[in-house]
N, C-alpha and C. Protein backbone atom coordinates (compact mmCIF):
# COMPACT_ATOMS: atom_id res chain seq x y z
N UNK A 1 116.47 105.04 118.82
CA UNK A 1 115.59 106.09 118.30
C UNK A 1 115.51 106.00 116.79
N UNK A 2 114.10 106.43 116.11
CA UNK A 2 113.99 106.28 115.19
C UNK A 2 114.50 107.97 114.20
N UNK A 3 114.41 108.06 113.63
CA UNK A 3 114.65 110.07 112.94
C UNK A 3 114.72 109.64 111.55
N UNK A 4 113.29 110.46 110.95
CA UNK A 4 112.82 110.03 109.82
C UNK A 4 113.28 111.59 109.34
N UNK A 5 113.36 111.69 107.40
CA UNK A 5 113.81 112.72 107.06
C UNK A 5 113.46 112.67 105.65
N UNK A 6 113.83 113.62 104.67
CA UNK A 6 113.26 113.50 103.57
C UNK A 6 112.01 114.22 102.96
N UNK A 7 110.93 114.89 103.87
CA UNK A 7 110.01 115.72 103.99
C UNK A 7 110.26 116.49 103.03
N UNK A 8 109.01 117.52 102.28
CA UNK A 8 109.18 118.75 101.81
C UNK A 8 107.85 118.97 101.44
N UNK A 9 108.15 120.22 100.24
CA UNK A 9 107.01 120.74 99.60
C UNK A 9 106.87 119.98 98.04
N UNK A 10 106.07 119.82 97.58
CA UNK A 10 106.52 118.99 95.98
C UNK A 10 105.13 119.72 95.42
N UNK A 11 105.21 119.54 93.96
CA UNK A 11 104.14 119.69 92.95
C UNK A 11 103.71 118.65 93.13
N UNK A 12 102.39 118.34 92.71
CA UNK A 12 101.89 117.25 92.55
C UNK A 12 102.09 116.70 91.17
N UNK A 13 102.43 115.02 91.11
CA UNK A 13 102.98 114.16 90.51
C UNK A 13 104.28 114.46 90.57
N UNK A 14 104.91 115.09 91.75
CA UNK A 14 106.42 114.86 91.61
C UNK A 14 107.03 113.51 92.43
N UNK A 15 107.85 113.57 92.93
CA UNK A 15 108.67 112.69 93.79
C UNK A 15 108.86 112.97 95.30
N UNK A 16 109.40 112.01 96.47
CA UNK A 16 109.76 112.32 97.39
C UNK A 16 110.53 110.93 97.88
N UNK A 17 111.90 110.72 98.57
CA UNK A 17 112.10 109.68 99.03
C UNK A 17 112.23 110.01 100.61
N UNK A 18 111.60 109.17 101.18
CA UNK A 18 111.94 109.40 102.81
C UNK A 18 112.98 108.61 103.22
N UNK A 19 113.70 108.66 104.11
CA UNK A 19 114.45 107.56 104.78
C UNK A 19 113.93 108.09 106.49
N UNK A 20 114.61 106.66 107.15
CA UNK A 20 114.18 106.45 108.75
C UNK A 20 115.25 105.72 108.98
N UNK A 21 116.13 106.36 109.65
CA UNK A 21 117.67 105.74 110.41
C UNK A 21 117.48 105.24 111.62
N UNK A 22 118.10 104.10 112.34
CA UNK A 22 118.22 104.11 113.68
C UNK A 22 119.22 104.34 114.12
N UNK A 23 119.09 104.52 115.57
CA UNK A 23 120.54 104.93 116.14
C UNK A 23 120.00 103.72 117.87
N UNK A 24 121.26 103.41 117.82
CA UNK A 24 121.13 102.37 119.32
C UNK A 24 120.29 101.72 119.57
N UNK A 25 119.68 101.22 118.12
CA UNK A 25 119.01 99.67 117.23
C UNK A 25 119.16 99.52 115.94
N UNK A 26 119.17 97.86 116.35
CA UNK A 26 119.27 97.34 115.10
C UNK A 26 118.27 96.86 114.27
N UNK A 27 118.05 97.97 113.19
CA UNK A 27 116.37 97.71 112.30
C UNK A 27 116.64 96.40 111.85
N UNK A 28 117.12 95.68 111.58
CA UNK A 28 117.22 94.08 110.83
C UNK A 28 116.19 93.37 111.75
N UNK A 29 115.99 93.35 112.69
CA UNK A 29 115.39 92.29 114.08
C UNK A 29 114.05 92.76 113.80
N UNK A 30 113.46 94.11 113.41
CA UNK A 30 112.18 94.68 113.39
C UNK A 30 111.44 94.91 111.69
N UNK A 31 110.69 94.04 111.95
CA UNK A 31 109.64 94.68 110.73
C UNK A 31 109.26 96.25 110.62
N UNK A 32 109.21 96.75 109.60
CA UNK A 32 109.50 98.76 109.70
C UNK A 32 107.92 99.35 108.79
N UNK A 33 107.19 100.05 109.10
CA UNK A 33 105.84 100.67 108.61
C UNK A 33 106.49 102.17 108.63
N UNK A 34 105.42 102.39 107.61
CA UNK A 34 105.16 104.02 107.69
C UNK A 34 104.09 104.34 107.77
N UNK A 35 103.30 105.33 108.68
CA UNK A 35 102.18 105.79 108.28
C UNK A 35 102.30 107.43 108.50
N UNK A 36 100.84 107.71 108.17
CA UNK A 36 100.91 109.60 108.20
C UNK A 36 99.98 110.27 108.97
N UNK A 37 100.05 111.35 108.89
CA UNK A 37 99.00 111.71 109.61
C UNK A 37 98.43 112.96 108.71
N UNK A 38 97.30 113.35 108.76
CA UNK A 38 96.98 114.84 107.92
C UNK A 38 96.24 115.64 108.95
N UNK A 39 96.23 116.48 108.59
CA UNK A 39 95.49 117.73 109.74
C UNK A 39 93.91 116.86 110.15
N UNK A 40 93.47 116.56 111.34
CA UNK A 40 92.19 116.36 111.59
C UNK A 40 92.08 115.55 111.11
N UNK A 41 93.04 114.18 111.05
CA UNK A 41 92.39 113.00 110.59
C UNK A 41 93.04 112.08 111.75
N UNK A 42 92.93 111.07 111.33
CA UNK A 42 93.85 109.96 112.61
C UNK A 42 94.60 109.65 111.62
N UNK A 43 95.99 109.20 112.24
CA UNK A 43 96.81 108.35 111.75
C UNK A 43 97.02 106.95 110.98
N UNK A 44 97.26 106.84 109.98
CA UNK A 44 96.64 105.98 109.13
C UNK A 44 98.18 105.20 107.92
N UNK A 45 97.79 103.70 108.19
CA UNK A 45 98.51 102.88 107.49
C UNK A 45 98.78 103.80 106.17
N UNK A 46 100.41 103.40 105.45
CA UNK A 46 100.58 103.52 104.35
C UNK A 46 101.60 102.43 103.77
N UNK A 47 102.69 102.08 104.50
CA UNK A 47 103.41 100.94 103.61
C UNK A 47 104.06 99.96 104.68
N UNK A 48 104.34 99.32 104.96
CA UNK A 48 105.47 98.55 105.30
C UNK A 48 106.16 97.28 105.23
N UNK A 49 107.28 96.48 105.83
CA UNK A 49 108.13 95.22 105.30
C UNK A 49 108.41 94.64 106.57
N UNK A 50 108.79 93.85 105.73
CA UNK A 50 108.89 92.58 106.60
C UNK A 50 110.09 92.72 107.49
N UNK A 51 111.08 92.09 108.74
CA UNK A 51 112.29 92.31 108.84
C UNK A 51 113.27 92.02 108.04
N UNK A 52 113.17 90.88 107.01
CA UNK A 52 114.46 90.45 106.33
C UNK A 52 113.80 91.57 104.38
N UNK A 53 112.64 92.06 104.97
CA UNK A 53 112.43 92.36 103.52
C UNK A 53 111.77 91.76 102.23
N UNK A 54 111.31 90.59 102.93
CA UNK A 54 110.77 89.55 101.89
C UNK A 54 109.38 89.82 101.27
N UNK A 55 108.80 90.18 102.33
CA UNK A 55 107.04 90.68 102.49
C UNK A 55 107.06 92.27 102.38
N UNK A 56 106.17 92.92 101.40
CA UNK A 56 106.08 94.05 101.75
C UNK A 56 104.47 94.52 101.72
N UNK A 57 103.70 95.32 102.50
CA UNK A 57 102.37 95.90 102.48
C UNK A 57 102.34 97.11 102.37
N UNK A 58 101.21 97.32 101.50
CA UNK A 58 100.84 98.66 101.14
C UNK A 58 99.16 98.97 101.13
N UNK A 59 99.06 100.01 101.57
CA UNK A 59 97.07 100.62 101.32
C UNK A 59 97.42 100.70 100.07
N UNK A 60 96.02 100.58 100.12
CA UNK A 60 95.08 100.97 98.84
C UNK A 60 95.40 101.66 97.97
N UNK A 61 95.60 103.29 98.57
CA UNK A 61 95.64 104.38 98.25
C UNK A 61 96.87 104.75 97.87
N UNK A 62 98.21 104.01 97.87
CA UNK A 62 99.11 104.29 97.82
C UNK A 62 99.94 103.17 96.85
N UNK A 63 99.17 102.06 96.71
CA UNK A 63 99.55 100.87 95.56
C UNK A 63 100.18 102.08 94.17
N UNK A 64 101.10 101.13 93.73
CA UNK A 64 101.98 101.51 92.30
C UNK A 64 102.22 102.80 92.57
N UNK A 65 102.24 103.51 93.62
CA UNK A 65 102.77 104.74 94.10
C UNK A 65 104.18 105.04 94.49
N UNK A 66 103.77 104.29 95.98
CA UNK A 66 104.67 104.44 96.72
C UNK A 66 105.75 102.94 97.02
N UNK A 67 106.70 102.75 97.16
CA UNK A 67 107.78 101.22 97.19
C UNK A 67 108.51 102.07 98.65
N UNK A 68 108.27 100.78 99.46
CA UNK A 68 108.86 101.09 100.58
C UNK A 68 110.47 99.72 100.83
N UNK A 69 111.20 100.45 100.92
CA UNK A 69 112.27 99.61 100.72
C UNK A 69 113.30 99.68 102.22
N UNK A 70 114.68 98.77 102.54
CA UNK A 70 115.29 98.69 103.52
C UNK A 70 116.51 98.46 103.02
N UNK A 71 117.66 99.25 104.27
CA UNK A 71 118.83 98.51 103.56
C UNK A 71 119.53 98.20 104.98
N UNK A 72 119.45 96.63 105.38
CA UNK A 72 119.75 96.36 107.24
C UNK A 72 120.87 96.94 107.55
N UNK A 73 122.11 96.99 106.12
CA UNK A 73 123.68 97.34 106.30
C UNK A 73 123.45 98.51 106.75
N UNK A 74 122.70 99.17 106.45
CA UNK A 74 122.64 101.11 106.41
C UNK A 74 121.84 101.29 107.45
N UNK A 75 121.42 100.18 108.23
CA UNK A 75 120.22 100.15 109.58
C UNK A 75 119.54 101.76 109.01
N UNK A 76 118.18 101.65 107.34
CA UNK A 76 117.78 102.39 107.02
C UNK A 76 116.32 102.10 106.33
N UNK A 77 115.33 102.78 106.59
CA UNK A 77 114.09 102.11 105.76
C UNK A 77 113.89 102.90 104.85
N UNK A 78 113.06 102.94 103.84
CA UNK A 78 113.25 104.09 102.30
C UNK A 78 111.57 104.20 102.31
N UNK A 79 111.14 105.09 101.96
CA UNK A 79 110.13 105.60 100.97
C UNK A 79 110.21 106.29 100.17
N UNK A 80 109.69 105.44 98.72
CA UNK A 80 109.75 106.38 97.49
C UNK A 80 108.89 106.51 97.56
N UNK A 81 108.47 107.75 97.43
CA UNK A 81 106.94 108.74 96.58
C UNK A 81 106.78 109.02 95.83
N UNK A 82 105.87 108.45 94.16
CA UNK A 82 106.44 108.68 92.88
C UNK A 82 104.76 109.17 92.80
N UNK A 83 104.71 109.98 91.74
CA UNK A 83 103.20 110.46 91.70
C UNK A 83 102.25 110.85 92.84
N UNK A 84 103.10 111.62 93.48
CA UNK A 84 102.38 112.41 95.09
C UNK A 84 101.24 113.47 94.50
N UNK A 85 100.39 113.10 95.32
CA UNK A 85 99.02 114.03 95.06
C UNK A 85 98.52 114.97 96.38
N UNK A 86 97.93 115.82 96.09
CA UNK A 86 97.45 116.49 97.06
C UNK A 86 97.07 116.12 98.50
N UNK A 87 96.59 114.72 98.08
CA UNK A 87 95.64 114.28 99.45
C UNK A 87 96.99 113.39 99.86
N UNK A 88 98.36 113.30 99.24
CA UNK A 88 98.96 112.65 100.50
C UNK A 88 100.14 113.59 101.30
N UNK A 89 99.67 114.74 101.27
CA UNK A 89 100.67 115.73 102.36
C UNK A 89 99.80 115.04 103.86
N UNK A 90 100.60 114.93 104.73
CA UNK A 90 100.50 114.68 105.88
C UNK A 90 102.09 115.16 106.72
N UNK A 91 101.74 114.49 107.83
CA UNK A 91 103.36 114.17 108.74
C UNK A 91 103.54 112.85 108.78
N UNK A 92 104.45 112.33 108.10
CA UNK A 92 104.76 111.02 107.63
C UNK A 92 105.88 110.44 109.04
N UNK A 93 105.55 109.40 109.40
CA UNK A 93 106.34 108.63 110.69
C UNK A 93 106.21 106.89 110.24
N UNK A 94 107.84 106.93 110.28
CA UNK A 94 108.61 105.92 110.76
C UNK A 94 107.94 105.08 111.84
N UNK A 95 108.22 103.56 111.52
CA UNK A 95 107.93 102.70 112.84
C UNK A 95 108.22 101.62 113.23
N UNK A 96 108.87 100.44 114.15
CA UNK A 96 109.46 99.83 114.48
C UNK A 96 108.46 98.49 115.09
N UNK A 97 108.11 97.52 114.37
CA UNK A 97 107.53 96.19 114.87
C UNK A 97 108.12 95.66 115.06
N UNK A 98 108.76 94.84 116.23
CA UNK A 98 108.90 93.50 117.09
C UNK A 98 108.55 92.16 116.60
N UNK A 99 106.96 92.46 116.28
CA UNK A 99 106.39 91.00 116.66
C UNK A 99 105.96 90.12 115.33
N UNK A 100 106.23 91.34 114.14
CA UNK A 100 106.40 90.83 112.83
C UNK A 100 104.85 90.46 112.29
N UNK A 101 104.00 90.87 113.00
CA UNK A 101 103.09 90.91 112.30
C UNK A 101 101.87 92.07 113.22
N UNK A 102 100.60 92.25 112.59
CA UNK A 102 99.75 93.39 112.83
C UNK A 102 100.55 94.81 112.06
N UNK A 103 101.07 95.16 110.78
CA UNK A 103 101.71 95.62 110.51
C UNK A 103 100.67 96.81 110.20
N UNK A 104 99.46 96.53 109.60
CA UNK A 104 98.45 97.66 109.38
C UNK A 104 97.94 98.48 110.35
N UNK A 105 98.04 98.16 111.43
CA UNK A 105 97.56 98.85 112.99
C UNK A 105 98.82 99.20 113.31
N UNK A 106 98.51 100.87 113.96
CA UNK A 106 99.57 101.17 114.43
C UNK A 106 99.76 100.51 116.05
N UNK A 107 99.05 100.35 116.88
CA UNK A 107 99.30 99.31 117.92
C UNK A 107 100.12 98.39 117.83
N UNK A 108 100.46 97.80 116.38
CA UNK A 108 101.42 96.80 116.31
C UNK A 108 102.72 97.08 116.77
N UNK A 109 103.04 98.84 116.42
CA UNK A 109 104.74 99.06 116.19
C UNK A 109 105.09 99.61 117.87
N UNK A 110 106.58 99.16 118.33
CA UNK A 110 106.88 99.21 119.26
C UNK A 110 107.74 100.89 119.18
N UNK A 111 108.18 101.26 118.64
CA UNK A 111 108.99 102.51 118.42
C UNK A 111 108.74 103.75 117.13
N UNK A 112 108.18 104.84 117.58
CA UNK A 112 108.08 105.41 115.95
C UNK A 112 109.41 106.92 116.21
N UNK A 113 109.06 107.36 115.08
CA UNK A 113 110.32 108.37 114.97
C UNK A 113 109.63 109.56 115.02
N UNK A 114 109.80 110.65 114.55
CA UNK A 114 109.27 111.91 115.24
C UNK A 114 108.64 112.49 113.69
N UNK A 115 108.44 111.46 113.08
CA UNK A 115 107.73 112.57 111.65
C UNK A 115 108.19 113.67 111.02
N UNK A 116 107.75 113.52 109.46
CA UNK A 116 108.48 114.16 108.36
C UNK A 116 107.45 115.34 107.76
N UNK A 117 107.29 116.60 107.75
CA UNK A 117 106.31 116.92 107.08
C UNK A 117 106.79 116.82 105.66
N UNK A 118 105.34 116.06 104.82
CA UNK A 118 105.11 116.03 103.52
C UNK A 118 104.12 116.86 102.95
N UNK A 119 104.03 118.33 101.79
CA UNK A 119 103.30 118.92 101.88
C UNK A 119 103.21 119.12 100.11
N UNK A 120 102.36 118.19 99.06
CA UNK A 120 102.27 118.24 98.02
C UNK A 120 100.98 119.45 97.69
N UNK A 121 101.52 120.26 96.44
CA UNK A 121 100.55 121.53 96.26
C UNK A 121 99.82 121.32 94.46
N UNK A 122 98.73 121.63 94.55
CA UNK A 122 98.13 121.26 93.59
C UNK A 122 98.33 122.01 92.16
């Protein structure tokens, strides 16, 4: 199971770091995404890495923002949120790829975690 955490309320241009733990897997074997969701929208790419960490992807919208990081020892994935703006409160979820690639589609990921609410105020 995945259990993502780190959520809150922030000002905008503040900070947020998420983490996503596993429990009875081992994140090293899986490439790890995050995406979000916002009220009435679909669920939508925001960062993710490679399994060993080498490769990392990010949208658009979230470049020089957000650094999505891993630590395999800590079987843990990170999101920093540095300059959070209004439009990125959503419910932020953790996710688990297998197949090491299709990392932008959520179809790719085999396991997600149960989401973080993120709720930046203007």
């Amino acid at each position: 199971q995945l259990q993502a955490c780190g959520g809150g309320l922030v000002q905008a241009g503040g900070s947020l770091r998420l983490s996503c733990a596993a429990s009875g897997r081992t994140l090293s074997s899986y490439g790890m995404g995050w995406f979000r969701q916002a009220p009435g929208k679909e669920r939508e790419f925001v960062t993710a890495i490679s399994w060993i960490g080498g490769s990392t992807y990010y949208a658009d919208s979230v470049k020089g923002r957000f650094t999505i990081s891993r630590d395999n020892a800590k079987n843990t994935v990170y999101l920093q949120m540095n300059s959070l703006k209004p439009e990125d409160t959503a419910v932020y979820y953790c996710a688990a790829n297998r197949r090491g690639n299709s990392y932008y589609y959520a179809s790719g990921y085999d396991y997600w975690g149960q989401g973080t609410q993120v709720t930046v105020s203007s």
